[in-house]
PDB file of N, CA and C in Angstrom:
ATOM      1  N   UNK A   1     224.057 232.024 -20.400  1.00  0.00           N
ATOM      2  CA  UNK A   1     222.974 232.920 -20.734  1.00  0.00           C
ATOM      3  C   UNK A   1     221.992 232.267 -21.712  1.00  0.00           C
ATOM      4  N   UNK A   2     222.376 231.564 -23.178  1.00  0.00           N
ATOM      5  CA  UNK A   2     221.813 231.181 -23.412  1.00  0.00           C
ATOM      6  C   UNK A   2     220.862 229.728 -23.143  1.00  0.00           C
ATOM      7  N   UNK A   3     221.119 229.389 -22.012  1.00  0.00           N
ATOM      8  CA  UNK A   3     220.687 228.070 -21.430  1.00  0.00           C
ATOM      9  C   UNK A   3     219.385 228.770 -20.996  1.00  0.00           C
ATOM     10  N   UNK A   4     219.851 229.630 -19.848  1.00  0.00           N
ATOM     11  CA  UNK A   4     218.672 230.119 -19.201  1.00  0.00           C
ATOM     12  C   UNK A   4     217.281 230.557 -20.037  1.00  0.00           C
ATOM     13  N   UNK A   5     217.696 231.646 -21.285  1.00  0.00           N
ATOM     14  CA  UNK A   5     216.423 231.475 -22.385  1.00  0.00           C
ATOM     15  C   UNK A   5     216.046 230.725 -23.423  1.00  0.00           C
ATOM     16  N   UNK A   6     216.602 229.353 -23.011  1.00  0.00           N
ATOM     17  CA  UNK A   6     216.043 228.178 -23.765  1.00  0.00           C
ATOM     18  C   UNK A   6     215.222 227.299 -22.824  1.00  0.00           C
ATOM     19  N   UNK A   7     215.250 227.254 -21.516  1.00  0.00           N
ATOM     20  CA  UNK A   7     214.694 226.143 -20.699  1.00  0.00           C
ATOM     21  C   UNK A   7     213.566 226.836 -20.761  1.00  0.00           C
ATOM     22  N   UNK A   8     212.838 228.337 -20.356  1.00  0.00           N
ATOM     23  CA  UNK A   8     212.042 228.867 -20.598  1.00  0.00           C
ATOM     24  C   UNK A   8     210.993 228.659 -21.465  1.00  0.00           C
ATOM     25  N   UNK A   9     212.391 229.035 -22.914  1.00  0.00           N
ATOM     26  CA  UNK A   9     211.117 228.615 -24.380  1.00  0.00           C
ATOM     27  C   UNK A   9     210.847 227.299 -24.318  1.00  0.00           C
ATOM     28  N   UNK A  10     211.489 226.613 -24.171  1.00  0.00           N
ATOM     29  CA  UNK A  10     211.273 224.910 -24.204  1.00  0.00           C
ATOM     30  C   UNK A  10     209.733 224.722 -23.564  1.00  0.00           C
ATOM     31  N   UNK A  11     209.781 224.772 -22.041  1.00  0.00           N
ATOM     32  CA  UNK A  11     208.400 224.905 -21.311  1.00  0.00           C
ATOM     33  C   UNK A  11     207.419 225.936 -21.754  1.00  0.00           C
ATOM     34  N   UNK A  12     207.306 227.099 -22.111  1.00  0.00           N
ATOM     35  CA  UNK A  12     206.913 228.053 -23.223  1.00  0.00           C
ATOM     36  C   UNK A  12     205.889 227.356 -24.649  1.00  0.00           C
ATOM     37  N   UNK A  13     206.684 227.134 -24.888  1.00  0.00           N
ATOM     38  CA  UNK A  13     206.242 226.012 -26.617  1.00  0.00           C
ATOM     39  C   UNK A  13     205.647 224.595 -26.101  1.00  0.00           C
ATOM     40  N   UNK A  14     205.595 223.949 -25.302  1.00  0.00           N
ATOM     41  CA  UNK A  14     204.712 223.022 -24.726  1.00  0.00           C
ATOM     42  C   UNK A  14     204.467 223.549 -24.569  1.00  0.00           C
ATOM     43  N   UNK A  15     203.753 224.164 -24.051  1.00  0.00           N
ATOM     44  CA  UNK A  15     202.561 224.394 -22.941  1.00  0.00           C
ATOM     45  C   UNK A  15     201.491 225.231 -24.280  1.00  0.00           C
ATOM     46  N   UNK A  16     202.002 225.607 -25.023  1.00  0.00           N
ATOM     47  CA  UNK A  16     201.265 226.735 -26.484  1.00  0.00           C
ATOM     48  C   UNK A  16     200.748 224.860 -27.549  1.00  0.00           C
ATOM     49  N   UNK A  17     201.884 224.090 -27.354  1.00  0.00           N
ATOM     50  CA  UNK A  17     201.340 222.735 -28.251  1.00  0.00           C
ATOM     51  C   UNK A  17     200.344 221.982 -27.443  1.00  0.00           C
ATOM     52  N   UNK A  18     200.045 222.030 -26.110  1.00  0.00           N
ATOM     53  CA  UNK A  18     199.708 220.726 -25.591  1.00  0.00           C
ATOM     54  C   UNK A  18     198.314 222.082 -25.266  1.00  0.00           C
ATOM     55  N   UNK A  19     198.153 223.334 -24.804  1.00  0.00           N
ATOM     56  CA  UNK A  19     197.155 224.402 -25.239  1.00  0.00           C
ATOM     57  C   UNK A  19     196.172 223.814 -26.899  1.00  0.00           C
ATOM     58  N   UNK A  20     197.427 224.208 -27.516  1.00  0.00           N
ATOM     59  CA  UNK A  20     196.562 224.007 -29.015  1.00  0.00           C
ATOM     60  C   UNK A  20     196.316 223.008 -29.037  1.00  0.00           C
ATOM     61  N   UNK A  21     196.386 221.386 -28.952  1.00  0.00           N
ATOM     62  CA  UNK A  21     195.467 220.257 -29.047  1.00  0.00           C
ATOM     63  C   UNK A  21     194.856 219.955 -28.223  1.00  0.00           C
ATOM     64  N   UNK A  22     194.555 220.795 -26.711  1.00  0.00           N
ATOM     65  CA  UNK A  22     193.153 220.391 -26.199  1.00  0.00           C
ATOM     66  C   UNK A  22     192.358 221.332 -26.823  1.00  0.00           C
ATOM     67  N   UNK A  23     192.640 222.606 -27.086  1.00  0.00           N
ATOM     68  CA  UNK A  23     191.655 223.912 -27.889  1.00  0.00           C
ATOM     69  C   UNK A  23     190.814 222.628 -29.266  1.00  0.00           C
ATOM     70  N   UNK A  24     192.213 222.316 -29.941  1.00  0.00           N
ATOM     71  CA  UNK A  24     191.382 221.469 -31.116  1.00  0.00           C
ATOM     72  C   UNK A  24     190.648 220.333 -30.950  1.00  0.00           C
ATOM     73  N   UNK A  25     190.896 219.571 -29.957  1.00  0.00           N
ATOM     74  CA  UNK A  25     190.111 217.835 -29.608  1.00  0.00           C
ATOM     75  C   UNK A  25     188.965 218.695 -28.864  1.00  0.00           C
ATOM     76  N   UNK A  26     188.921 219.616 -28.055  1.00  0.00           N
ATOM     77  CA  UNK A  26     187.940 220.000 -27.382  1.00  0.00           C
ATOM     78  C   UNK A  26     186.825 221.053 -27.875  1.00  0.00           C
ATOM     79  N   UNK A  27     187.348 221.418 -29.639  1.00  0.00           N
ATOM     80  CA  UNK A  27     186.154 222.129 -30.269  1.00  0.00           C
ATOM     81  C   UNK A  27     185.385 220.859 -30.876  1.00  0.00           C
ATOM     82  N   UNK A  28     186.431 220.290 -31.459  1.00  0.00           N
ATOM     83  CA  UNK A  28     185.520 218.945 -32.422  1.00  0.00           C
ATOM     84  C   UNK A  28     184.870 217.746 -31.100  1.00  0.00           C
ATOM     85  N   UNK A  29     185.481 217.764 -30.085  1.00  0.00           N
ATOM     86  CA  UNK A  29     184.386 216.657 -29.211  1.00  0.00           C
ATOM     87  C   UNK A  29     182.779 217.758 -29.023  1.00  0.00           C
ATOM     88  N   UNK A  30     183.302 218.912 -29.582  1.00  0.00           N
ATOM     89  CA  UNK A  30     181.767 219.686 -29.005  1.00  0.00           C
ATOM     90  C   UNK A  30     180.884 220.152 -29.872  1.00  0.00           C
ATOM     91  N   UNK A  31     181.631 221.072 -31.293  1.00  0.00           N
ATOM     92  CA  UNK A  31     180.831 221.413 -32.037  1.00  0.00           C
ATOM     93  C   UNK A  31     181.719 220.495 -33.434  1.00  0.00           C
ATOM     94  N   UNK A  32     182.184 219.646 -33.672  1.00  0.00           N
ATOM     95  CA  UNK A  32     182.695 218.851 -34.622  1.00  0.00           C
ATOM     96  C   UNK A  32     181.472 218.284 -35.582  1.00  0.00           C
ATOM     97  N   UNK A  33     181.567 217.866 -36.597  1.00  0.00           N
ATOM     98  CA  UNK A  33     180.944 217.244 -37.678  1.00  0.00           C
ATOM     99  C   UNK A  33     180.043 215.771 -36.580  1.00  0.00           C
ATOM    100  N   UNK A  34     180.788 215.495 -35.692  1.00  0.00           N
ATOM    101  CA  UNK A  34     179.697 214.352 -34.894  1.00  0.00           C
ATOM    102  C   UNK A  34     180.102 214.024 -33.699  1.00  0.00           C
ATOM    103  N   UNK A  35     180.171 215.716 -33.403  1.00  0.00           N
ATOM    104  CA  UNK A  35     180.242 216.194 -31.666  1.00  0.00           C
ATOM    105  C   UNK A  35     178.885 216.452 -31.269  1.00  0.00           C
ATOM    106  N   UNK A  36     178.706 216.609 -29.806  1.00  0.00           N
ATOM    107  CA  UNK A  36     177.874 216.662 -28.832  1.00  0.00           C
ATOM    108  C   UNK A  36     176.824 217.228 -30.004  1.00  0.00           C
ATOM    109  N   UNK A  37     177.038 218.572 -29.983  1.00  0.00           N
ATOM    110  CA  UNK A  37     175.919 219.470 -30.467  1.00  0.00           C
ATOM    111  C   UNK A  37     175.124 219.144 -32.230  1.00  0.00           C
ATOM    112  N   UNK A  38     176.135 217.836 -32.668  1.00  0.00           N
ATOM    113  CA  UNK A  38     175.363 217.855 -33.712  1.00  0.00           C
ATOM    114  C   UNK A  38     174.436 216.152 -33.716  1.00  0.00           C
ATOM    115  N   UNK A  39     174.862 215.905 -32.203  1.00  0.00           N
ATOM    116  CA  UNK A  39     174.121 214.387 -31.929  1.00  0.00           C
ATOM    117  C   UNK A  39     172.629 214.462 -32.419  1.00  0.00           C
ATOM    118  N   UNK A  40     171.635 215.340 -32.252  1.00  0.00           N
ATOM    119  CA  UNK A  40     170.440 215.341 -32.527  1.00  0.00           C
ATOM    120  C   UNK A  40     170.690 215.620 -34.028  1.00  0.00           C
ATOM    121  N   UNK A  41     170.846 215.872 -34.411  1.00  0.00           N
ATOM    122  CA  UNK A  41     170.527 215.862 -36.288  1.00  0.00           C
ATOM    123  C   UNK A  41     171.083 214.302 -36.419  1.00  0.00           C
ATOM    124  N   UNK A  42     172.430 213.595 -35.933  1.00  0.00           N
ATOM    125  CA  UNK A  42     172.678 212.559 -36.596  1.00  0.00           C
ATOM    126  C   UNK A  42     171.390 211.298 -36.190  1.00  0.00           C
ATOM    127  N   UNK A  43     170.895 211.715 -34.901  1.00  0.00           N
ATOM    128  CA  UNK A  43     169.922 210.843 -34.125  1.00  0.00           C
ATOM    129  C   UNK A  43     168.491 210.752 -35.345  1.00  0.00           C
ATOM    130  N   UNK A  44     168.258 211.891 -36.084  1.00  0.00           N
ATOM    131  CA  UNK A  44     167.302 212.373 -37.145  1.00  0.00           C
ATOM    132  C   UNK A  44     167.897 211.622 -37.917  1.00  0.00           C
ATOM    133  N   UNK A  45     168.614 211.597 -38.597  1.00  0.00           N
ATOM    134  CA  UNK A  45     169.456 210.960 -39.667  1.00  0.00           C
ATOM    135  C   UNK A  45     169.290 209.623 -39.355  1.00  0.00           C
ATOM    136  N   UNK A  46     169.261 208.819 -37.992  1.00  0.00           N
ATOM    137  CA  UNK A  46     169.564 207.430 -37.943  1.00  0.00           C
ATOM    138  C   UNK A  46     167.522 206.912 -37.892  1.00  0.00           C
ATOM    139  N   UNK A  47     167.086 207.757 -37.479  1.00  0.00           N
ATOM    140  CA  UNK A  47     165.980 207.239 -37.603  1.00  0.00           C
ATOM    141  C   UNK A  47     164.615 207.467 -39.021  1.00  0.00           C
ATOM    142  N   UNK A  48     165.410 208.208 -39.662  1.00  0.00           N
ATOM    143  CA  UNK A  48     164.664 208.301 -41.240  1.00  0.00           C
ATOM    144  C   UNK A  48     165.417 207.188 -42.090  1.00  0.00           C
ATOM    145  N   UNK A  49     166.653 206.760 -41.368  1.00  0.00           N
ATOM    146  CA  UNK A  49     167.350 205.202 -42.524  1.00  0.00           C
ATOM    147  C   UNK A  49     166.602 204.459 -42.289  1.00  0.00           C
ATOM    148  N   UNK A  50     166.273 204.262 -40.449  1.00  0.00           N
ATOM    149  CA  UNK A  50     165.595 203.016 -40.473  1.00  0.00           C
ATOM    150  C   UNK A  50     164.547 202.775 -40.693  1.00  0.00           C
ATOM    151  N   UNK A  51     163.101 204.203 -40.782  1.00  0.00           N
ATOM    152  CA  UNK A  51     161.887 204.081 -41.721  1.00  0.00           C
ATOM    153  C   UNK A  51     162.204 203.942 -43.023  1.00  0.00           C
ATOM    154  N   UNK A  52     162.995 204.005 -43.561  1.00  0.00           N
ATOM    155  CA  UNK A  52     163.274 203.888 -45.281  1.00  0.00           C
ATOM    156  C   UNK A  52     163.887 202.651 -45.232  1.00  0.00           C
ATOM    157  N   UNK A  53     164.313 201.842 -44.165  1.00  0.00           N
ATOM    158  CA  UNK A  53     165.153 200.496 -44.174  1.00  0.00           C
ATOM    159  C   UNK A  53     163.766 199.606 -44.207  1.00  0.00           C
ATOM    160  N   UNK A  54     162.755 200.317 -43.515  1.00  0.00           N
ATOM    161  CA  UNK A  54     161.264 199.400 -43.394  1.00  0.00           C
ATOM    162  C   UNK A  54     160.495 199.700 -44.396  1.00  0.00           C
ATOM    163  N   UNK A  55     160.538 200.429 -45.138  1.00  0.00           N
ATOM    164  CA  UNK A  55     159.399 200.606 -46.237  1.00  0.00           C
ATOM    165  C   UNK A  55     160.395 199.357 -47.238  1.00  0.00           C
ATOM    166  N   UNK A  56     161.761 199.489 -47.067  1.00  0.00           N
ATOM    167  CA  UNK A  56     162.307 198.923 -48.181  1.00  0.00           C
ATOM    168  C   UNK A  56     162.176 197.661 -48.266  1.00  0.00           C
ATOM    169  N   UNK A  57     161.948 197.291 -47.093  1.00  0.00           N
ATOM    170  CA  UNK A  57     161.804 195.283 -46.629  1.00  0.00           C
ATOM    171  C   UNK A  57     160.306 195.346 -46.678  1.00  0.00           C
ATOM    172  N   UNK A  58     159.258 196.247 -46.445  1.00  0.00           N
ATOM    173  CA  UNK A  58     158.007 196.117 -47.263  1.00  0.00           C
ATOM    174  C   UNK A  58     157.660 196.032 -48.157  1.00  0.00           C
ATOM    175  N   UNK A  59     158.797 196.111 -49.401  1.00  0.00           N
ATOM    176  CA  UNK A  59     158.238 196.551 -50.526  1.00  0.00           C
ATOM    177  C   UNK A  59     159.390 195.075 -51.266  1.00  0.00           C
ATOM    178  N   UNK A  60     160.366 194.727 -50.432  1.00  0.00           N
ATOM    179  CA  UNK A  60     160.656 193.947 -50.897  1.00  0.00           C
ATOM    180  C   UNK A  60     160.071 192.329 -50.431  1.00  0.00           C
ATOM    181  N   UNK A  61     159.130 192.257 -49.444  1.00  0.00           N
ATOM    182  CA  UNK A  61     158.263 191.220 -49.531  1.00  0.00           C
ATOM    183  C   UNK A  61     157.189 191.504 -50.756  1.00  0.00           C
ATOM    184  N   UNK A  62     156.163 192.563 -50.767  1.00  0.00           N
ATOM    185  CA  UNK A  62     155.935 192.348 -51.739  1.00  0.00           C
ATOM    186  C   UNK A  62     156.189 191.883 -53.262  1.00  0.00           C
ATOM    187  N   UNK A  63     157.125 192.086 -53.674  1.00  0.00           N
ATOM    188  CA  UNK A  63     158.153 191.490 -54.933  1.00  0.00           C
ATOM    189  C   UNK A  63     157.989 190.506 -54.476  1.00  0.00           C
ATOM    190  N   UNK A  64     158.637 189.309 -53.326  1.00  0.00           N
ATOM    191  CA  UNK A  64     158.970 188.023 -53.378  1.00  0.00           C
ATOM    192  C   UNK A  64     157.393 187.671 -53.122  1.00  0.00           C
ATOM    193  N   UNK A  65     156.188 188.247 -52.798  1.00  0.00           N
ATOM    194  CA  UNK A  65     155.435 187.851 -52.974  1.00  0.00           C
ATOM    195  C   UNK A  65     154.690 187.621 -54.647  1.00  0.00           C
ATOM    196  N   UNK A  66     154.734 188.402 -54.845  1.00  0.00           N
ATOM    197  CA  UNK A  66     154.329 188.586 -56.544  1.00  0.00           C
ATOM    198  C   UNK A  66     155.336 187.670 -57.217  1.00  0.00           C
ATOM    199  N   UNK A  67     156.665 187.827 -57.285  1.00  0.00           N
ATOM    200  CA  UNK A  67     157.153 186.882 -57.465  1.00  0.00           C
ATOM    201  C   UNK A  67     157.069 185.187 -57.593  1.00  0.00           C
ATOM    202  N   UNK A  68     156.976 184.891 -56.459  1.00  0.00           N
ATOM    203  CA  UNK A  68     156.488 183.473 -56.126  1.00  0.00           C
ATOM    204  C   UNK A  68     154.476 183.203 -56.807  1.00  0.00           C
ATOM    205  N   UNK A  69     153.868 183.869 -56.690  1.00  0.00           N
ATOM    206  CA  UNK A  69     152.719 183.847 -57.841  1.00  0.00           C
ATOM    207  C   UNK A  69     152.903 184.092 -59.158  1.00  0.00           C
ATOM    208  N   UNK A  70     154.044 184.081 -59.715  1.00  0.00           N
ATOM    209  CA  UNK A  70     154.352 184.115 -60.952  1.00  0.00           C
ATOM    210  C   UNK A  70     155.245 182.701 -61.419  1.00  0.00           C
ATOM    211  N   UNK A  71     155.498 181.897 -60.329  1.00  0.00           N
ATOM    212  CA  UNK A  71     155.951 180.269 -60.399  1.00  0.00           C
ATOM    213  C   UNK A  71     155.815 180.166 -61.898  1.00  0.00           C
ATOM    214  N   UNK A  72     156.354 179.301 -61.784  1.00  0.00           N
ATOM    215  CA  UNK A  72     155.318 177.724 -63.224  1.00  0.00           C
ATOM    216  C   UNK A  72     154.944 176.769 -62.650  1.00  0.00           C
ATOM    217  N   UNK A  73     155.460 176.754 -61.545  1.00  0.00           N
ATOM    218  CA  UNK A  73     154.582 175.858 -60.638  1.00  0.00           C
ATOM    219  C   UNK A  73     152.945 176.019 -60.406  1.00  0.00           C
ATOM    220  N   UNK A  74     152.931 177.182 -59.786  1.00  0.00           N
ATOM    221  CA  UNK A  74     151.985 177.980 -58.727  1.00  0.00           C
ATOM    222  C   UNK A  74     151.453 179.026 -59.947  1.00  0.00           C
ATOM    223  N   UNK A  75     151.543 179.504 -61.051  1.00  0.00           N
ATOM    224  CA  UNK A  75     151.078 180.053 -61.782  1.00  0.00           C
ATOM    225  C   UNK A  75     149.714 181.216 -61.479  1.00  0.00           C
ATOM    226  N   UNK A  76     149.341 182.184 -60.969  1.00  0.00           N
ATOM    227  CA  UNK A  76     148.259 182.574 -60.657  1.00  0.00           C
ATOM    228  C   UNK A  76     147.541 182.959 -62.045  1.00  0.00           C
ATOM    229  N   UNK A  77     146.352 182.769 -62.018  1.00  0.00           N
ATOM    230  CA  UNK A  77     145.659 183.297 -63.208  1.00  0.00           C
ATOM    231  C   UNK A  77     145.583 184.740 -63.136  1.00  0.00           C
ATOM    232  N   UNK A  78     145.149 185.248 -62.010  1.00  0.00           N
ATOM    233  CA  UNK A  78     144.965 187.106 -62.017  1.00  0.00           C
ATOM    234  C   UNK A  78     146.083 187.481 -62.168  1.00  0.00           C
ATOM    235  N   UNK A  79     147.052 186.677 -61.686  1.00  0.00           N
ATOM    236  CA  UNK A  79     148.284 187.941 -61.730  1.00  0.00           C
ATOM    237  C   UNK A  79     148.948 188.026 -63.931  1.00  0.00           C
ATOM    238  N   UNK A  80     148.699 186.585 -63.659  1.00  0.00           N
ATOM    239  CA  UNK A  80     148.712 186.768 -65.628  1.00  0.00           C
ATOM    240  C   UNK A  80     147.724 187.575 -66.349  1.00  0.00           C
ATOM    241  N   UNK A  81     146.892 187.977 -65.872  1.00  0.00           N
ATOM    242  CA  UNK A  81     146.089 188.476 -66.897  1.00  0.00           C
ATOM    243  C   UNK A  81     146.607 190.097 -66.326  1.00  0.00           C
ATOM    244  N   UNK A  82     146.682 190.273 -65.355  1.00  0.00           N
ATOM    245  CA  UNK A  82     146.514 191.507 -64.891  1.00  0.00           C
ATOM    246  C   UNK A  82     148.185 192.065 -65.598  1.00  0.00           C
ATOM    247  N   UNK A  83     149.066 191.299 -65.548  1.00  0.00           N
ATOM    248  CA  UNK A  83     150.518 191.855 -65.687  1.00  0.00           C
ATOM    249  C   UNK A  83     150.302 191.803 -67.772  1.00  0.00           C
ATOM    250  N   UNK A  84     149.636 190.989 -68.408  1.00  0.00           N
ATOM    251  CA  UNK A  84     149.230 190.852 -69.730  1.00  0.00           C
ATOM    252  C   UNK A  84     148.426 192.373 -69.948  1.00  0.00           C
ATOM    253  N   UNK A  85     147.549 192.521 -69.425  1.00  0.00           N
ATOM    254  CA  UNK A  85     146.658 193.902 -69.309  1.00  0.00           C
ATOM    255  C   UNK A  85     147.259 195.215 -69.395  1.00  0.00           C
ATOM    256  N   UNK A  86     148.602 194.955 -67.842  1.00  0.00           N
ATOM    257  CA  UNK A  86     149.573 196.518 -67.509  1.00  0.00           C
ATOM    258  C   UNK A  86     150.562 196.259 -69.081  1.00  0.00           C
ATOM    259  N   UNK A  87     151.196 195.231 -69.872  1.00  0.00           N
ATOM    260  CA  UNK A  87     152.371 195.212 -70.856  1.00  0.00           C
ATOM    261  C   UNK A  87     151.487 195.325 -71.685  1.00  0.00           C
ATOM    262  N   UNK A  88     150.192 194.919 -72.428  1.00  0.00           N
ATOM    263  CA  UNK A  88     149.650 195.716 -73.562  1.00  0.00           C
ATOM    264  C   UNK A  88     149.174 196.938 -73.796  1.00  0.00           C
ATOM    265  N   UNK A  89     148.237 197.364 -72.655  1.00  0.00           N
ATOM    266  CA  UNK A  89     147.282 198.336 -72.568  1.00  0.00           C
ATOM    267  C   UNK A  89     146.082 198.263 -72.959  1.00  0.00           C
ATOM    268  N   UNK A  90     145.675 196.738 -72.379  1.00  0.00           N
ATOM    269  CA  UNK A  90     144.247 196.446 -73.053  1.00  0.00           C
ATOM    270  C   UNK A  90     143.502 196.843 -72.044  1.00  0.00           C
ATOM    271  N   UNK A  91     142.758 197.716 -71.407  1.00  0.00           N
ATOM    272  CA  UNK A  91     142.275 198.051 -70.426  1.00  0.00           C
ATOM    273  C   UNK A  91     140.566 197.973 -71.449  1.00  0.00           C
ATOM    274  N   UNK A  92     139.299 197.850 -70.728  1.00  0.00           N
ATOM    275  CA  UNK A  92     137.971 198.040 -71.604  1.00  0.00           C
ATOM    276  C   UNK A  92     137.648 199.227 -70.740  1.00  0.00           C
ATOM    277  N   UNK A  93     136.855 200.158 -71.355  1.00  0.00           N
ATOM    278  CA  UNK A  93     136.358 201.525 -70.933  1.00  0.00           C
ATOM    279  C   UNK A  93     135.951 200.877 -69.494  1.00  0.00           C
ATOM    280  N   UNK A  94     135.017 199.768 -69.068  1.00  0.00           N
ATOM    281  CA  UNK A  94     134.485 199.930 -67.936  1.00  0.00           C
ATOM    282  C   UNK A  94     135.487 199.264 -66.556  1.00  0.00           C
ATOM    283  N   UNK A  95     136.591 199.161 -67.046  1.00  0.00           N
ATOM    284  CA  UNK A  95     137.886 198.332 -65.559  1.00  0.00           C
ATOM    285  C   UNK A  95     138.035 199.802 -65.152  1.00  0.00           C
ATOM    286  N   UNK A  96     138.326 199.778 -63.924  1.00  0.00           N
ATOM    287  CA  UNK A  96     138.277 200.870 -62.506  1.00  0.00           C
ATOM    288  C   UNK A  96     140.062 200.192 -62.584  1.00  0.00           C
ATOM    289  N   UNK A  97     140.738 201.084 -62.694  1.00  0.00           N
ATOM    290  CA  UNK A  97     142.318 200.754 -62.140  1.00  0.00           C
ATOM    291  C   UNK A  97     142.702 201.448 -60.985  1.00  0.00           C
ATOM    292  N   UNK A  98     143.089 200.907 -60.298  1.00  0.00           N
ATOM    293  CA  UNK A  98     143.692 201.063 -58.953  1.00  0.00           C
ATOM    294  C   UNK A  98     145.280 201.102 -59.020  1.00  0.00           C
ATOM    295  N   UNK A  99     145.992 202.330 -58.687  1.00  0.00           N
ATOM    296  CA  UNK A  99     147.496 201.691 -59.082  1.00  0.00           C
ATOM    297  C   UNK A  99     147.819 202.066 -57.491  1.00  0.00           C
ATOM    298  N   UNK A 100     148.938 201.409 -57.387  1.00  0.00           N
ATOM    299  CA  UNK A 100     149.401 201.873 -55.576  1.00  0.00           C
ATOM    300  C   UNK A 100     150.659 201.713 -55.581  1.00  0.00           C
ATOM    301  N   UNK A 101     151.752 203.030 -55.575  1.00  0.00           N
ATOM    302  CA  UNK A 101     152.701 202.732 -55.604  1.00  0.00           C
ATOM    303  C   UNK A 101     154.047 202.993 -54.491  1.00  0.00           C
ATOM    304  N   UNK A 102     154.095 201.705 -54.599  1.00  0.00           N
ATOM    305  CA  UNK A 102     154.942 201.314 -53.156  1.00  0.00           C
ATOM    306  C   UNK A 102     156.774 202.419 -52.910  1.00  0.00           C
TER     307      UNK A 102
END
């Protein structure tokens, strides 16, 4: 007797475990943190890194540009006077400043 209502539960309880982990793999392949339905926000997400990955390599040529005009080699005169000008605050009433910030 008791054989007979164990082979039952046995197949019973699989079938409720192998139920509950397609229920769970098959909510998160769909509405999961980076399932189907949230592909377009991560697609948003991947393409505002890579405009901010390009402003950042724009802004970091500029530096190695300014940089390299600040040599001792290559020494620029404007950029010395101008970076002497921004660390004192000697500006004369009539200089027009332009600032642009990257």
């Amino acid at each position: 007797m008791y054989r007979m209502i164990r082979k039952p539960l046995a197949y019973a309880s699989s079938f409720v475990l192998l139920g509950t982990l397609v229920v769970f793999f098959g909510f998160h392949t769909i509405a999961g943190e980076r399932g189907i339905l949230a592909q377009p926000e991560l697609d948003r997400k991947i393409q505002l890194a890579e405009e901010r990955l390009m402003l950042l390599d724009k802004h970091q040529t500029y530096l190695t540009h300014r940089i390299s005009l600040m040599q001792s080699e290559t020494l620029d005169a404007d950029i010395l006077e101008e970076m002497a000008r921004a660390e004192l605050g000697l500006y004369s009433p009539d200089d027009v400043i332009i600032s642009i910030d990257l």
